[in-house]
N, C-alpha and C. Protein backbone atom coordinates (compact mmCIF):
# COMPACT_ATOMS: atom_id res chain seq x y z
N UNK A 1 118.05 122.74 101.41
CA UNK A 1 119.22 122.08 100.84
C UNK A 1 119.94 123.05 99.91
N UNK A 2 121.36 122.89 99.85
CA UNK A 2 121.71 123.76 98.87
C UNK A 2 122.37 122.91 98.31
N UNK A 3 122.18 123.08 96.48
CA UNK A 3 122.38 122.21 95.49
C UNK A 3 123.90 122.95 94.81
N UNK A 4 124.43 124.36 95.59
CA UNK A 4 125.43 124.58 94.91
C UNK A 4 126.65 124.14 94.71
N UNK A 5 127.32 123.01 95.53
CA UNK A 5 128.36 122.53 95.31
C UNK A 5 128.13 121.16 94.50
N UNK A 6 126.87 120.74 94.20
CA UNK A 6 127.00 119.62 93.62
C UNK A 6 126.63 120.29 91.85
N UNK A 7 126.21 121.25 91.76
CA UNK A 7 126.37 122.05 90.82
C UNK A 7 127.37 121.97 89.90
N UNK A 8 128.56 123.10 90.56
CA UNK A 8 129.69 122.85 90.41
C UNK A 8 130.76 122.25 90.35
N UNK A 9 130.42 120.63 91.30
CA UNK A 9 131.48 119.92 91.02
C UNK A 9 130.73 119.09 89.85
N UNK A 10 129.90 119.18 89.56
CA UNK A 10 128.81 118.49 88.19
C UNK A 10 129.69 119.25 87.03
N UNK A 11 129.30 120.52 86.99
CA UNK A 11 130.48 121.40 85.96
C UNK A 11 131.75 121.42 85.22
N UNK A 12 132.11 121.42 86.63
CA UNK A 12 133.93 120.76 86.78
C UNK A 12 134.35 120.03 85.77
N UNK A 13 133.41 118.78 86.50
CA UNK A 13 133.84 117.34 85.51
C UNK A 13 133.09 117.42 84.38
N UNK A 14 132.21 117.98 83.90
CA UNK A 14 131.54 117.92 82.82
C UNK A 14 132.94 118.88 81.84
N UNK A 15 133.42 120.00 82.29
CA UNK A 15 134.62 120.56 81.83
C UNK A 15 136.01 119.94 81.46
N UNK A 16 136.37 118.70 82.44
CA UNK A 16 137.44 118.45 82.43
C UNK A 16 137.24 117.36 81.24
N UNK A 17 135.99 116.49 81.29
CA UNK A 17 135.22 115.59 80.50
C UNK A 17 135.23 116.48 79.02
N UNK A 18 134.97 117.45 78.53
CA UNK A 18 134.88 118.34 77.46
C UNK A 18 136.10 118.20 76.98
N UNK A 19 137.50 118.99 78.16
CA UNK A 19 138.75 119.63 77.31
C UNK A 19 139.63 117.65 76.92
N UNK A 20 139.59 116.63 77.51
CA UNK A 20 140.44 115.93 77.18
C UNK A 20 140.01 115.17 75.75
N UNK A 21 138.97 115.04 75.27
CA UNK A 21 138.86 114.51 73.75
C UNK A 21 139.22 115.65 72.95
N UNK A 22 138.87 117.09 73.29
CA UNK A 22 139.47 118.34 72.53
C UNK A 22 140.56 118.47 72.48
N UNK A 23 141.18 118.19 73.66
CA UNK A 23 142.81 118.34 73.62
C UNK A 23 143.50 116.86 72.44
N UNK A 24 143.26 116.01 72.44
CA UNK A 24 143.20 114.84 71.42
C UNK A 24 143.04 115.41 70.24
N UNK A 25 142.09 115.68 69.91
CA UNK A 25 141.87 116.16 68.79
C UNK A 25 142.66 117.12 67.97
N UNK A 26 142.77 118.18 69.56
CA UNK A 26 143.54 119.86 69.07
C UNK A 26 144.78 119.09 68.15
N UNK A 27 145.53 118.33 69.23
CA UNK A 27 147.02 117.68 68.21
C UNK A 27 146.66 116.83 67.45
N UNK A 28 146.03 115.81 67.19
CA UNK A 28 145.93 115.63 66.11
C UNK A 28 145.89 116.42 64.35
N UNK A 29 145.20 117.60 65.17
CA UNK A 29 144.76 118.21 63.64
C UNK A 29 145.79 119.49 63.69
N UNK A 30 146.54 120.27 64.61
CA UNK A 30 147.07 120.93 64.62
C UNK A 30 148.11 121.14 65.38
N UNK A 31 148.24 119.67 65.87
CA UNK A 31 149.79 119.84 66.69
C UNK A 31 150.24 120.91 68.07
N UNK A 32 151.08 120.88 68.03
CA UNK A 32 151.29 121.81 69.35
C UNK A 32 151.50 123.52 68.79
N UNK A 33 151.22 123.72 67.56
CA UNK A 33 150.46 124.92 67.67
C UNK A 33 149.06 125.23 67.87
N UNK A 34 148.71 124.31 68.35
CA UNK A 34 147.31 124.68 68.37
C UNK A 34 146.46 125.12 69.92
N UNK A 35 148.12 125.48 70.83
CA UNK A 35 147.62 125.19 71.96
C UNK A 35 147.07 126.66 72.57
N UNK A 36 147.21 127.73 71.34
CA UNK A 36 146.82 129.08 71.99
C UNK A 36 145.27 129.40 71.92
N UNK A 37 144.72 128.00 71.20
CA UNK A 37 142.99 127.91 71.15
C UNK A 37 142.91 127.88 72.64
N UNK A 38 143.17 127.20 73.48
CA UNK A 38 143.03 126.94 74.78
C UNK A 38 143.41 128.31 75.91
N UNK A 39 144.58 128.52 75.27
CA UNK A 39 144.91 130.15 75.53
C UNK A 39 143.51 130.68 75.74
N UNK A 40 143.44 131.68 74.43
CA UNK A 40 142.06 132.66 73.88
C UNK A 40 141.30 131.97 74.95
N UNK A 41 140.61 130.57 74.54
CA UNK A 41 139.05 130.41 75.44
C UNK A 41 139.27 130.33 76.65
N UNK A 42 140.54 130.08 77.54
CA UNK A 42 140.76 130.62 79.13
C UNK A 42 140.47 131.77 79.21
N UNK A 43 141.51 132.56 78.72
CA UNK A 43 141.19 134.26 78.68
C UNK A 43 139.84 134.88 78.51
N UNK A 44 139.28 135.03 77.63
CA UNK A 44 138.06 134.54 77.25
C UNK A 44 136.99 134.16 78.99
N UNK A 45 137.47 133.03 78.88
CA UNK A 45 136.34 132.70 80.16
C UNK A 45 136.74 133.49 81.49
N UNK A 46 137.87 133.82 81.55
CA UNK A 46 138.08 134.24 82.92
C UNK A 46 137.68 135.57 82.99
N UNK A 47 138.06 136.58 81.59
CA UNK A 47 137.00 137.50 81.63
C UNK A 47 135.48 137.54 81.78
N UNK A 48 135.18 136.69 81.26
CA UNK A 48 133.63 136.87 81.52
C UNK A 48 133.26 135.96 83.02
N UNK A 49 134.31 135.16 83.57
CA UNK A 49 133.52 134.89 85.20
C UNK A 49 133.51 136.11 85.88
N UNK A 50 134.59 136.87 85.73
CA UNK A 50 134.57 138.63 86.36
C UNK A 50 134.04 139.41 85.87
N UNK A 51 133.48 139.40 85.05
CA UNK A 51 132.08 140.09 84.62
C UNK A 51 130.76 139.27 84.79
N UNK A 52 130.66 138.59 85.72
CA UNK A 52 129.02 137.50 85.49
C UNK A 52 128.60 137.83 86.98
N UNK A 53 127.45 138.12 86.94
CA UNK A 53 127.25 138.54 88.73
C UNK A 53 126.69 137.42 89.28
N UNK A 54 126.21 136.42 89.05
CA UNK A 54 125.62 135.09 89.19
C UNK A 54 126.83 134.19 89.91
N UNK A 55 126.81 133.98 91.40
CA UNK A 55 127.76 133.28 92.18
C UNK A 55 127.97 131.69 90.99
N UNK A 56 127.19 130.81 90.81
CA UNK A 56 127.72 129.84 90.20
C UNK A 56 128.02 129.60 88.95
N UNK A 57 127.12 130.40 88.29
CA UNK A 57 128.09 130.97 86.79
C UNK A 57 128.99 131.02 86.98
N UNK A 58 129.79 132.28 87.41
CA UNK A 58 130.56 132.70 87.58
C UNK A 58 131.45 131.47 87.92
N UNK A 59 131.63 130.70 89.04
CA UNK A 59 132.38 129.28 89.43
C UNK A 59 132.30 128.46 88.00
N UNK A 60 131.51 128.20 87.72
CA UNK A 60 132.07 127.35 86.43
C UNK A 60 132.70 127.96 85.16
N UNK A 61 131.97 129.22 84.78
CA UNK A 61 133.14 129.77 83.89
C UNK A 61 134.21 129.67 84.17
N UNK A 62 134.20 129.97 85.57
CA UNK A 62 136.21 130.15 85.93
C UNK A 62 136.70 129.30 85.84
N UNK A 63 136.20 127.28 86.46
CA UNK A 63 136.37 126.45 86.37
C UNK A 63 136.56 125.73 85.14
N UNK A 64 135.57 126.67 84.32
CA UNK A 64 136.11 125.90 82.68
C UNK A 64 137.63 126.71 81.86
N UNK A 65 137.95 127.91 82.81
CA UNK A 65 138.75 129.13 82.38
C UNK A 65 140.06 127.98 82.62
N UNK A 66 139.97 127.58 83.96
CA UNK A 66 141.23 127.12 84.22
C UNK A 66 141.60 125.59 83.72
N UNK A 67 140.29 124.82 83.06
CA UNK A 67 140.38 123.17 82.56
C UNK A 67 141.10 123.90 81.35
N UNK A 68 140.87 125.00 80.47
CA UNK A 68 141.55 125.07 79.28
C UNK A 68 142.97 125.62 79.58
N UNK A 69 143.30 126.54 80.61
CA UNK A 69 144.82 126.41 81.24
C UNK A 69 145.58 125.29 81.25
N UNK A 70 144.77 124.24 81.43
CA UNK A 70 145.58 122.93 82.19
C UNK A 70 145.78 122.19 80.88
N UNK A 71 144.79 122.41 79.76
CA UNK A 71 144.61 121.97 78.37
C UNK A 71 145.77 121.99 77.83
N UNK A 72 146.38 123.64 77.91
CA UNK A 72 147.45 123.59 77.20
C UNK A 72 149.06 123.07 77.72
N UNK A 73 149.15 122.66 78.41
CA UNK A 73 149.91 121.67 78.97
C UNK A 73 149.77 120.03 78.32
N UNK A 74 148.63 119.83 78.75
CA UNK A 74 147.83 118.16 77.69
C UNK A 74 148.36 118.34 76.63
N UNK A 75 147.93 119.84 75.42
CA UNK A 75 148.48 119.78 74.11
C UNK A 75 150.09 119.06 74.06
N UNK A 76 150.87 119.71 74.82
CA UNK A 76 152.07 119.11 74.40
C UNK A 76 152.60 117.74 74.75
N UNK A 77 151.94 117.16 76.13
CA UNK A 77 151.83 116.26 76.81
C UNK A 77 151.66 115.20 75.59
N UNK A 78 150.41 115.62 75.06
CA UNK A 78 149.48 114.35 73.86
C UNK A 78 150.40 114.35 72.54
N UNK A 79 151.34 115.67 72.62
CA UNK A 79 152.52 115.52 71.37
C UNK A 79 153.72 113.85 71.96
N UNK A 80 154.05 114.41 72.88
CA UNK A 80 154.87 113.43 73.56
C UNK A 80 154.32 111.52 73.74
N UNK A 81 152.60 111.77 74.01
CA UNK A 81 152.55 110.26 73.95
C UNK A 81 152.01 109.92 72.54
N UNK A 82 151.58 110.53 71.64
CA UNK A 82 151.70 110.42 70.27
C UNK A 82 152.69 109.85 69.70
N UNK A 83 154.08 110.45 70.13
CA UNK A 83 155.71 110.01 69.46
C UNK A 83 155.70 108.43 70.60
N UNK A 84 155.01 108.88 71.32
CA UNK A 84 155.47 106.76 72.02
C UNK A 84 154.78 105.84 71.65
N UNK A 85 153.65 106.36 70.77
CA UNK A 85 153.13 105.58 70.01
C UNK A 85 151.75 104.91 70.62
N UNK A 86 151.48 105.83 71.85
CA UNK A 86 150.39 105.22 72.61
C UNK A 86 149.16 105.93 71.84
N UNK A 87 149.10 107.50 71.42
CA UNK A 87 148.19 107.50 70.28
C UNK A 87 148.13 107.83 68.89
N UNK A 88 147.09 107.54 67.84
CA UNK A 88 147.59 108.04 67.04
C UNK A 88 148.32 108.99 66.47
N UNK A 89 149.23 108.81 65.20
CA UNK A 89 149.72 109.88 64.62
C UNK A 89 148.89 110.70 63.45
N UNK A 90 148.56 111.65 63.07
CA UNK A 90 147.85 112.19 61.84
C UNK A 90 149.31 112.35 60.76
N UNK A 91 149.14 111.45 59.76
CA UNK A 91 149.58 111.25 58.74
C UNK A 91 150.44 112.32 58.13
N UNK A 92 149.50 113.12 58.22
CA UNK A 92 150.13 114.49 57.28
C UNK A 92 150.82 115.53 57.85
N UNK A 93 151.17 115.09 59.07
CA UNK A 93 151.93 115.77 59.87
C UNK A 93 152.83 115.14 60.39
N UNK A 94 153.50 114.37 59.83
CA UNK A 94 154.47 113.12 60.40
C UNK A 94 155.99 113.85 60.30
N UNK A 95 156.28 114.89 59.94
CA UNK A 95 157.46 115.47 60.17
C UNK A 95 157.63 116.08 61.71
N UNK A 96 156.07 116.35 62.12
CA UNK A 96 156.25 117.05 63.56
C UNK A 96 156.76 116.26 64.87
N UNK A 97 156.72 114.88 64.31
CA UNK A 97 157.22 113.87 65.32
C UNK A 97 158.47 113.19 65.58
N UNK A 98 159.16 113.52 64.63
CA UNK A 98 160.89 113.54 64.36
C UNK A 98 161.70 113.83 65.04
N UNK A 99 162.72 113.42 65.94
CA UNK A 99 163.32 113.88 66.55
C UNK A 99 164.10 115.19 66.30
């Protein structure tokens, strides 16, 4: 049997499961500057899946390289349903939501 694709799609979602309460969070506490954290740890991961000689390492680093790509898109996304009021606003940043 080979257990490698259930591996990886285990990964995946365990990744995509990771970046969306982070991405919540990221704006909450730092707004849509905060979206070059997601930057760095893509970069970051995609270097090291091309440096990892291990076939499924390697697949999930990359796989987590590209959930934080997609992250920073969410960051601004979660700015936008923030201002509709679907989630919270952080208080102390209530000028960032102003038209």
């Amino acid at each position: 049997m080979n257990f490698t694709g259930i591996i990886v799609g285990a990964a995946v979602f365990l990744s995509i499961g990771i970046c969306h309460p982070v991405t919540i969070k990221l704006e909450y506490y730092l707004g849509r500057k905060g979206w070059w954290i997601f930057f760095i740890a893509g970069l970051v991961c995609t270097v090291t899946s091309l440096l990892v000689e291990n076939y499924i390492v390697s697949t999930v680093v990359a796989a987590f390289a590209f959930s934080c790509f997609w992250g920073i898109g969410e960051v601004f996304k979660q700015h936008e349903r923030v201002r509709k009021g679907w989630f919270p606003m952080n208080p102390k940043r209530k000028d960032d939501y102003k038209d």
